[in-house]
C-alpha atoms as a PDB file:
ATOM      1  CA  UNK A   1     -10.169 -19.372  -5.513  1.00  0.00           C
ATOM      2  CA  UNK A   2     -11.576 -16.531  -3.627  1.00  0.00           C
ATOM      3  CA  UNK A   3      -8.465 -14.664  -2.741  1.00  0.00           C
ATOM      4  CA  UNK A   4      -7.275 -15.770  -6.351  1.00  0.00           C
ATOM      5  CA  UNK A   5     -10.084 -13.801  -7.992  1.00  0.00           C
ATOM      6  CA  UNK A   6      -9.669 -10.866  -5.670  1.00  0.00           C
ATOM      7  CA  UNK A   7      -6.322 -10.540  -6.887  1.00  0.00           C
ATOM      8  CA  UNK A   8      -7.050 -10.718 -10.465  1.00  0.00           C
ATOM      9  CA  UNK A   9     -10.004  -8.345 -10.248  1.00  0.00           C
ATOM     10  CA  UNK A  10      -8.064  -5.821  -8.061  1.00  0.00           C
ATOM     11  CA  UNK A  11      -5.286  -5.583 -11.115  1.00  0.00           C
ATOM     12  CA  UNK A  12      -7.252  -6.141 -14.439  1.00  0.00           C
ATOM     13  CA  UNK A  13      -8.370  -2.787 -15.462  1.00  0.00           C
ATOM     14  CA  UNK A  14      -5.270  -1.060 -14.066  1.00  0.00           C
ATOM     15  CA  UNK A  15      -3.310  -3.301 -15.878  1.00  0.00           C
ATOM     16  CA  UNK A  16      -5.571  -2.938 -19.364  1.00  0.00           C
ATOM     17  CA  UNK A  17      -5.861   0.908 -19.333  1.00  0.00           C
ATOM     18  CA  UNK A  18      -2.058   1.087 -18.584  1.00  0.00           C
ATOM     19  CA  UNK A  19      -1.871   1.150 -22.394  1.00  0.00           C
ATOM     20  CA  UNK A  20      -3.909   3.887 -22.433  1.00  0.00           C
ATOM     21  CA  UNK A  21      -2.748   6.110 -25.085  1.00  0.00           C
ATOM     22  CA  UNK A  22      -2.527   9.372 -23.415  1.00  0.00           C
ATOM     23  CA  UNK A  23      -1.666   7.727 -20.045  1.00  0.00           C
ATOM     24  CA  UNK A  24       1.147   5.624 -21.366  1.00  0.00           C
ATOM     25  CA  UNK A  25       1.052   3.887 -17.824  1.00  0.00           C
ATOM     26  CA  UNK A  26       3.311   0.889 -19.141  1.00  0.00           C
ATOM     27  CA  UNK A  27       6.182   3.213 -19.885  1.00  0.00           C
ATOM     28  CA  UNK A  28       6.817   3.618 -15.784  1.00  0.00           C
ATOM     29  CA  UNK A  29       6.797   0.162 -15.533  1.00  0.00           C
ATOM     30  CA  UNK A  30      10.955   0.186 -15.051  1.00  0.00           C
ATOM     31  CA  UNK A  31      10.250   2.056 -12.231  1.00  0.00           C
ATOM     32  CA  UNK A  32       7.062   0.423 -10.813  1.00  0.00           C
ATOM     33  CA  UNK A  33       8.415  -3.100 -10.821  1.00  0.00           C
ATOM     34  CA  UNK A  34      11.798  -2.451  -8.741  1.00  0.00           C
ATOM     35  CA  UNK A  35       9.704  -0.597  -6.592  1.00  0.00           C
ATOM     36  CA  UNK A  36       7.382  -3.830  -6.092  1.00  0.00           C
ATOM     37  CA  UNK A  37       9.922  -6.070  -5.628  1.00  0.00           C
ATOM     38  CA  UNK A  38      12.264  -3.599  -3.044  1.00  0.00           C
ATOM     39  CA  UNK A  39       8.471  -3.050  -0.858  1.00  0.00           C
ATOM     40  CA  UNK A  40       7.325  -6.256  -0.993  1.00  0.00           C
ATOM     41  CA  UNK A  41      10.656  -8.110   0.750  1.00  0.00           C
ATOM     42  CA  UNK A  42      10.256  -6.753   4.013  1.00  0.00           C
ATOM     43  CA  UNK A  43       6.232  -6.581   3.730  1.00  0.00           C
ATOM     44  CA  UNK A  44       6.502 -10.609   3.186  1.00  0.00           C
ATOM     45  CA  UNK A  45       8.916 -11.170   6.261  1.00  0.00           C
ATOM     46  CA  UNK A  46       7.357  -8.596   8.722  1.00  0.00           C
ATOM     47  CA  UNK A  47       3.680 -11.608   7.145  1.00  0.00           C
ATOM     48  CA  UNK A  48       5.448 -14.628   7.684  1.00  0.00           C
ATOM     49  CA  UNK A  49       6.557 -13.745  11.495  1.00  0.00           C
ATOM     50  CA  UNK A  50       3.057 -12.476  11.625  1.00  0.00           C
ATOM     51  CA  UNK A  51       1.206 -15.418  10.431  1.00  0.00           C
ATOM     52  CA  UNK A  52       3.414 -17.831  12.867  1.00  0.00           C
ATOM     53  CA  UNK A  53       2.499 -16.124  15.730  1.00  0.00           C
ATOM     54  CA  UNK A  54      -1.235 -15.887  15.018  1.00  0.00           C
ATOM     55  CA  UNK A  55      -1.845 -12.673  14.845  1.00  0.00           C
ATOM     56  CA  UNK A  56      -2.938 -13.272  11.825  1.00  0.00           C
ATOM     57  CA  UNK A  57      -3.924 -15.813   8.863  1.00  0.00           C
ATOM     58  CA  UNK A  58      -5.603 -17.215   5.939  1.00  0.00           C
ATOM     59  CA  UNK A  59      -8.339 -19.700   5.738  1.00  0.00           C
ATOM     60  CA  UNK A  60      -8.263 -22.494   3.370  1.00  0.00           C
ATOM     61  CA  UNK A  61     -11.373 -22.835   1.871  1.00  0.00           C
ATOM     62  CA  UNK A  62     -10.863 -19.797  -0.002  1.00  0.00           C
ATOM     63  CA  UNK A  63      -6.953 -20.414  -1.504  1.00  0.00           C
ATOM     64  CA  UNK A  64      -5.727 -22.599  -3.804  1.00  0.00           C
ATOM     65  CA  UNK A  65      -3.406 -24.634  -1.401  1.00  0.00           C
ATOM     66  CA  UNK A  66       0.281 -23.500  -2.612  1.00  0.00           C
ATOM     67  CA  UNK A  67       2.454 -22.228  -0.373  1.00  0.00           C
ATOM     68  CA  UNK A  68       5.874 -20.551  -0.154  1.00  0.00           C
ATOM     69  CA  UNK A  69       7.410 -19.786   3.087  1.00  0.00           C
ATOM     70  CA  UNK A  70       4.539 -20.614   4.722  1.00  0.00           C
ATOM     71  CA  UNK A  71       2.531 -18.033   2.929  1.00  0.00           C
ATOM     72  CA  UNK A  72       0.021 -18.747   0.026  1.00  0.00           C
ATOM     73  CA  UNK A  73       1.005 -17.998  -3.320  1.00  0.00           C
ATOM     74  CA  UNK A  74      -2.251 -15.893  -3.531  1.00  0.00           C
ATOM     75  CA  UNK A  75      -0.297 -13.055  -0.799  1.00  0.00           C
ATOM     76  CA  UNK A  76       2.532 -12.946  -3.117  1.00  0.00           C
ATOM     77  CA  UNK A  77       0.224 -11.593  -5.852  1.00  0.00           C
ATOM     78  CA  UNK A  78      -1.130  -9.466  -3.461  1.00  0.00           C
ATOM     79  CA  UNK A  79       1.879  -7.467  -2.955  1.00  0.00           C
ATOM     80  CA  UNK A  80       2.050  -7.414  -6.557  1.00  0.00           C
ATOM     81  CA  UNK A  81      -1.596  -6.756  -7.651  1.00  0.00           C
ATOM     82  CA  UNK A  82      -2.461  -3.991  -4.767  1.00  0.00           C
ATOM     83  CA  UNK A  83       0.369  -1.309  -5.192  1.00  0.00           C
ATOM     84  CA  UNK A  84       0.375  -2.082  -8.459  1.00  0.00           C
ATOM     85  CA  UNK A  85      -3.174  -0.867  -9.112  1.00  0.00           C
ATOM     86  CA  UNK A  86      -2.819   1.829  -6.495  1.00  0.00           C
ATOM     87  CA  UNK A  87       0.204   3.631  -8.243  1.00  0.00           C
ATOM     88  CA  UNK A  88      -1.298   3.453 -11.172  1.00  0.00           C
ATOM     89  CA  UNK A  89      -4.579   5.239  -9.776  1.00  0.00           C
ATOM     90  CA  UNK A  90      -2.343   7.781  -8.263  1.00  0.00           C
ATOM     91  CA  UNK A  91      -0.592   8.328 -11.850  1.00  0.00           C
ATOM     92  CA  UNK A  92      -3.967   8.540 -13.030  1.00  0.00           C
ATOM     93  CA  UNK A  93      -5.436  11.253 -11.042  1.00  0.00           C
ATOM     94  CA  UNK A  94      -2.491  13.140 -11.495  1.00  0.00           C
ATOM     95  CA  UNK A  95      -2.754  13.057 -14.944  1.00  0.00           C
ATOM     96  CA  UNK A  96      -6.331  13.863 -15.407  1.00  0.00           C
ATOM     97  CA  UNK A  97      -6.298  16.702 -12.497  1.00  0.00           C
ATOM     98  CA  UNK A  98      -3.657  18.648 -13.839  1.00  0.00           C
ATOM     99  CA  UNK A  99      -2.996  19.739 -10.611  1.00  0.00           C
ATOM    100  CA  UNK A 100      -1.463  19.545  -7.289  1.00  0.00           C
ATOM    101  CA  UNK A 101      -4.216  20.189  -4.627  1.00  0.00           C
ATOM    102  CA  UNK A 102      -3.225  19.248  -1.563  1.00  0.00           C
ATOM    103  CA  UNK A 103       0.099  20.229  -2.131  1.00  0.00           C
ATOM    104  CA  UNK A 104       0.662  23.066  -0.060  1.00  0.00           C
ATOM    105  CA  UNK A 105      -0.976  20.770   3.147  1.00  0.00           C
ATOM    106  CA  UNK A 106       1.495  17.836   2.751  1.00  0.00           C
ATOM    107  CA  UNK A 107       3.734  18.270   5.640  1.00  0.00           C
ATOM    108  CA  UNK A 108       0.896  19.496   7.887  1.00  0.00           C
ATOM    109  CA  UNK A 109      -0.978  16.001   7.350  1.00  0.00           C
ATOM    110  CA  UNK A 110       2.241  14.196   7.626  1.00  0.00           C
ATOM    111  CA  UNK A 111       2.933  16.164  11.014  1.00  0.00           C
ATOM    112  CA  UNK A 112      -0.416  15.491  12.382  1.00  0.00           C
ATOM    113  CA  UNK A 113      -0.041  11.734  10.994  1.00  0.00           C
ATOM    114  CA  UNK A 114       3.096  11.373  13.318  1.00  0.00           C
ATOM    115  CA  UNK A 115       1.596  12.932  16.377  1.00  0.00           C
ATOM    116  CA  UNK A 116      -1.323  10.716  16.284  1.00  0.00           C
ATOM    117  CA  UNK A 117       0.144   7.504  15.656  1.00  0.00           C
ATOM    118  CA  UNK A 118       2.798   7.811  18.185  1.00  0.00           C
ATOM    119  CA  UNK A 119      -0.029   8.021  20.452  1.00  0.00           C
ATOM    120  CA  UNK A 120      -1.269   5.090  19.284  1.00  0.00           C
ATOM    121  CA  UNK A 121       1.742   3.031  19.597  1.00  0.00           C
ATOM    122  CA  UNK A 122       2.174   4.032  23.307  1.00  0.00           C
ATOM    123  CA  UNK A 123      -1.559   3.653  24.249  1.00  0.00           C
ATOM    124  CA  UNK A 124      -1.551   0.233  22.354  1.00  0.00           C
ATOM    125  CA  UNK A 125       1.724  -1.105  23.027  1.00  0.00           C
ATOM    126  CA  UNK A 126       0.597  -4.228  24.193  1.00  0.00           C
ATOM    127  CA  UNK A 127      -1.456  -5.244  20.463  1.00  0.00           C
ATOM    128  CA  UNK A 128       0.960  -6.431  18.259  1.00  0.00           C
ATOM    129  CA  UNK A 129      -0.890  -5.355  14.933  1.00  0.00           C
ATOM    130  CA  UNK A 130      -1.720  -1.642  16.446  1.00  0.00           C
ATOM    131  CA  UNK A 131       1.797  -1.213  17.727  1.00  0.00           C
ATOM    132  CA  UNK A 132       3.675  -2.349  14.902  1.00  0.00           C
ATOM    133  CA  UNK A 133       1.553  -0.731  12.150  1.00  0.00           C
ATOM    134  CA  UNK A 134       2.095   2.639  14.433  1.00  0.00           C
ATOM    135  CA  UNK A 135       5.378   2.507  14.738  1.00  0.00           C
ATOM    136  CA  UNK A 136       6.312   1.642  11.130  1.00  0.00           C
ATOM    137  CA  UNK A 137       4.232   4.352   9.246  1.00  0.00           C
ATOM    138  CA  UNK A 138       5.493   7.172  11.843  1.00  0.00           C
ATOM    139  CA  UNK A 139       9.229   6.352  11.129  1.00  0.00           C
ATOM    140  CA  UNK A 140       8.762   5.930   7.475  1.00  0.00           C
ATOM    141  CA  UNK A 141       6.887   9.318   7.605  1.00  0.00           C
ATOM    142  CA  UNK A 142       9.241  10.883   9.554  1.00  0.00           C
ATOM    143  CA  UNK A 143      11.698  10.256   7.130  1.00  0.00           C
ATOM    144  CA  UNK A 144       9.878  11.570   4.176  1.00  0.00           C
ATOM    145  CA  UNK A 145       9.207  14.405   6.284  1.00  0.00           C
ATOM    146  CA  UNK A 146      12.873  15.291   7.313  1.00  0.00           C
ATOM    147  CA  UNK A 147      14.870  13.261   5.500  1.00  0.00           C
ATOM    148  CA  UNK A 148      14.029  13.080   2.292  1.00  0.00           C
ATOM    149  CA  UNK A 149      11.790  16.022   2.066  1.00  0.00           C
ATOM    150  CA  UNK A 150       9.134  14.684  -0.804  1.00  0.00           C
ATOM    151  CA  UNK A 151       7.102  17.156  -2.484  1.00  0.00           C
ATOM    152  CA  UNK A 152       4.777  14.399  -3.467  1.00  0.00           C
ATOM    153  CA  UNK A 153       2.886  13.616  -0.216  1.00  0.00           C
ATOM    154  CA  UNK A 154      -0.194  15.855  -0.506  1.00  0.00           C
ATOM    155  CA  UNK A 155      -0.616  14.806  -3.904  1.00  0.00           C
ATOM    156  CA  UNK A 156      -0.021  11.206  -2.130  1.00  0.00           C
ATOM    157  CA  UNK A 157      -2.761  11.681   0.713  1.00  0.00           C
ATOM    158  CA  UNK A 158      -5.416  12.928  -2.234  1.00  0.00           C
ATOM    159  CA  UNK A 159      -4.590  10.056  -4.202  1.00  0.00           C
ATOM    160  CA  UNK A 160      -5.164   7.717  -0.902  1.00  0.00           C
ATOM    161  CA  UNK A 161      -8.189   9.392  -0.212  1.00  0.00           C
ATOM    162  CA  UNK A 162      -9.733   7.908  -3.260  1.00  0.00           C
ATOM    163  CA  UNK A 163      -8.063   4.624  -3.312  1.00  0.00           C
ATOM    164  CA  UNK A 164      -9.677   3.724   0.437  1.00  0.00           C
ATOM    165  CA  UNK A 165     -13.079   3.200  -2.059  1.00  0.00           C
ATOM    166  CA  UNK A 166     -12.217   0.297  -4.410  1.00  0.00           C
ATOM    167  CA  UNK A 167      -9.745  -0.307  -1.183  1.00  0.00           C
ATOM    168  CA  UNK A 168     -12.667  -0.951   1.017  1.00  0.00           C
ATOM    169  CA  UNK A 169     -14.234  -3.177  -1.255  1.00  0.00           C
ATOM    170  CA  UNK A 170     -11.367  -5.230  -1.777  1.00  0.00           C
ATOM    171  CA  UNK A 171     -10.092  -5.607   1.985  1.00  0.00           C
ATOM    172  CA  UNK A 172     -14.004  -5.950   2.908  1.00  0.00           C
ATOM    173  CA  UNK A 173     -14.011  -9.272   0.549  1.00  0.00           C
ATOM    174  CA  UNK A 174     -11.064 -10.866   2.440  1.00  0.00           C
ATOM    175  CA  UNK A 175     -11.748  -9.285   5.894  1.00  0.00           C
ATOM    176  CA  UNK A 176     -15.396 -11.415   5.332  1.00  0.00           C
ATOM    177  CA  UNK A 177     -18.016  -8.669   3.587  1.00  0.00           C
ATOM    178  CA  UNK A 178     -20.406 -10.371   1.941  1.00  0.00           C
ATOM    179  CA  UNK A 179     -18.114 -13.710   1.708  1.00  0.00           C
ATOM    180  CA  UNK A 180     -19.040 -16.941   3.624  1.00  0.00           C
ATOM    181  CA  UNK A 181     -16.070 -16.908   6.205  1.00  0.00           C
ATOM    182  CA  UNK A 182     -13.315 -14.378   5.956  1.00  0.00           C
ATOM    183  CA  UNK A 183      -9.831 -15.062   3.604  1.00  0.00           C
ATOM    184  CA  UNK A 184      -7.657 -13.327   5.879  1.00  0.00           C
ATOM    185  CA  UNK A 185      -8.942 -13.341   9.486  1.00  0.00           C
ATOM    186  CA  UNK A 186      -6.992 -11.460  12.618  1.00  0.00           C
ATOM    187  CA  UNK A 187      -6.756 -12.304  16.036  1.00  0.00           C
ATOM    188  CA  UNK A 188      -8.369  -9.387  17.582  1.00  0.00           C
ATOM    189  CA  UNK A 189      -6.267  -9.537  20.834  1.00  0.00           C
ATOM    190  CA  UNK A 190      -3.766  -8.317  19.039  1.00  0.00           C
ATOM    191  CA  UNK A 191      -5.328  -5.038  17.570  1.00  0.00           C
ATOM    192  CA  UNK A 192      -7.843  -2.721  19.097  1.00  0.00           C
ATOM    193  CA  UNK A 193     -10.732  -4.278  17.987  1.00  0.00           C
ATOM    194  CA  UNK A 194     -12.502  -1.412  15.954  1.00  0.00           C
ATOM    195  CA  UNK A 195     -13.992  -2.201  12.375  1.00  0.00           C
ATOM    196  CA  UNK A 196     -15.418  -0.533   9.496  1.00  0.00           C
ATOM    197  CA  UNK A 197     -17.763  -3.234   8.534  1.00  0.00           C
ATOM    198  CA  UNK A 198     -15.395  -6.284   9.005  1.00  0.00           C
ATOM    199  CA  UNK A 199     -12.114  -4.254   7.689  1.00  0.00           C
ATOM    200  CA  UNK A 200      -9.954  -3.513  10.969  1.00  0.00           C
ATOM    201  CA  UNK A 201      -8.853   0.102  11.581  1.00  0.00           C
ATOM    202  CA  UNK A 202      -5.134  -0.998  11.511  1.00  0.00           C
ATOM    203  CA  UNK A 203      -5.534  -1.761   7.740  1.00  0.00           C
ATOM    204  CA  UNK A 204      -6.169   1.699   6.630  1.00  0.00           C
ATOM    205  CA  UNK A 205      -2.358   2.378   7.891  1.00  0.00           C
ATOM    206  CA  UNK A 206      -0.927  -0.754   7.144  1.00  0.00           C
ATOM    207  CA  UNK A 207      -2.160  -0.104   3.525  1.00  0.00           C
ATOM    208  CA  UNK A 208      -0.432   3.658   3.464  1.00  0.00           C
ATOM    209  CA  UNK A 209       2.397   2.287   4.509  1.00  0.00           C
ATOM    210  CA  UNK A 210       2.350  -0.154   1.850  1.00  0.00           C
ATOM    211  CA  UNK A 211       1.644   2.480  -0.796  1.00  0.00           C
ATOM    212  CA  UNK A 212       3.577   4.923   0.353  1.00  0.00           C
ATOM    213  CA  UNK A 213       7.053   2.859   0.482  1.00  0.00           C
ATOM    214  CA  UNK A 214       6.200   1.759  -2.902  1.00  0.00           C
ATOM    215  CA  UNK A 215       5.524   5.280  -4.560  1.00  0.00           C
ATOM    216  CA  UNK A 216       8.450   6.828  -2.914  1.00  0.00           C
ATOM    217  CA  UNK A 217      11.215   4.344  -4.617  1.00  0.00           C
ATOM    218  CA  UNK A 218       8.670   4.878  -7.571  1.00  0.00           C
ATOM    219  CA  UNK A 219       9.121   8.148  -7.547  1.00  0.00           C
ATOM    220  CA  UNK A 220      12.648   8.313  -6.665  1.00  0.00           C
ATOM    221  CA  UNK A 221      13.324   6.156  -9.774  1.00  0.00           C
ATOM    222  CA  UNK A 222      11.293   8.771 -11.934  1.00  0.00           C
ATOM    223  CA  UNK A 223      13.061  11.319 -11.289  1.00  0.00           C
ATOM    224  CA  UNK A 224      16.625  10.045 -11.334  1.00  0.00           C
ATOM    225  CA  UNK A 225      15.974   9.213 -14.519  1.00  0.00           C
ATOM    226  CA  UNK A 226      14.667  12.403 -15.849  1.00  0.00           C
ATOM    227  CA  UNK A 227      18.036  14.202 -14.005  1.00  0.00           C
ATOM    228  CA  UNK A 228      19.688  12.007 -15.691  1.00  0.00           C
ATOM    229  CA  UNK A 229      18.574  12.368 -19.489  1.00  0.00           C
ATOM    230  CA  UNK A 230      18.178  15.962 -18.310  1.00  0.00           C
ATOM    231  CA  UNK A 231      22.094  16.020 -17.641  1.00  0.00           C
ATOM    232  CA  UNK A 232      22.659  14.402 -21.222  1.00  0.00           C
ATOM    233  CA  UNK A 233      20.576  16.638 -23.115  1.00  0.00           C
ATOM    234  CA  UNK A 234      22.389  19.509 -21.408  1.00  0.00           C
ATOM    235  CA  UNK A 235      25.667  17.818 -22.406  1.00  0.00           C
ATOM    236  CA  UNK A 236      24.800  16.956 -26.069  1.00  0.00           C
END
């Protein structure tokens, strides 16, 4: 029940202090939970072609054995529990910061995101998990950056800074950290081999990616809504 528990753990005070009276967390949930659902579609298929070519996979001693499109049930949650917690820590920091910092450095970072990970997807073209991760989180950035010009991404990059801490503890758990065998092992032929403890270097993208794709339709629900009862308050 390892990855189970991870799960669980991972979402439980999130989910209890989204009541939080000043907070009022709960109240975004109509715009968290499309934003879960729209993220985690192509998150599953981009892990089920993953897992069937072995790059990489889940061992079975630590799951409960029920599976959906070849994935465990317990990854499902994940895409639930993770971004869940993680928008809700952004919210949160907002909120108690009263501030912006960062702000003023967003497209710089996102700039000097793109630059370097294009270099990594042409020096590592040949690892599936490097490339790929690469190559995902530069377009996706790029778009932010020209496309849909957010105004959230410093405040995004702060947020992420903090979240790589109870992060690291839970991808450390199912990368193997202080487990007997890992949950989710990789085959390291297919990524560039470098670890922070037994968490590859590949995850730490991966996981923006992740959190960024779910923030931005987050945040893109959040504030058609408020143009919206903004337009009918200037009607009434």
């Amino acid at each position: 029940m390892t990855y189970l528990l991870v799960n669980l753990g991972a979402i439980a005070i999130p989910l209890l202090f989204s009541f939080e009276k000043k907070l009022q967390f709960y109240k975004s949930w109509k715009f968290l939970f499309p934003a879960l659902f729209i993220t985690g579609l192509p998150f599953l298929v981009w892990d089920y072609f993953f897992t069937q070519w072995g790059i990489w996979g889940f061992n079975e001693m630590h799951l409960l054995g029920v599976y959906l499109f070849g994935l465990p049930i317990e990854e499902y949650m994940f895409f639930f529990c993770i971004p869940y917690a993680c928008v809700f820590g952004y919210e949160a920091l907002y909120y108690f910061m009263k501030g912006d910092l960062l702000t003023r450095y967003g497209n710089k970072i996102t700039v000097a995101l793109i630059a370097f990970l294009i270099i990594q997807v042409f020096m590592y073209r040949e690892q599936a998990y490097t490339f790929a991760t690469g190559l995902f989180l530069s377009l996706f950035l790029l778009v932010q950056l020209v496309v849909l010009k957010s105004k959230y991404l410093g405040r995004f990059y702060l947020a992420y800074l903090v979240l790589l801490i109870p992060f690291s503890l839970v991808n450390g758990i199912l990368t193997g950290t202080g487990i007997e065998e890992e949950v989710v092992w990789y085959n390291n032929s297919e990524n560039i081999s470098v670890r922070m403890l037994t968490i590859p270097l590949e995850d730490v993208f991966y996981g923006m990616l992740l959190i960024l794709m779910n923030l931005s339709i987050y945040e893109y629900l959040k504030q058609r809504a408020a143009a919206a009862a903004s337009g009918q308050g200037s009607v009434n």
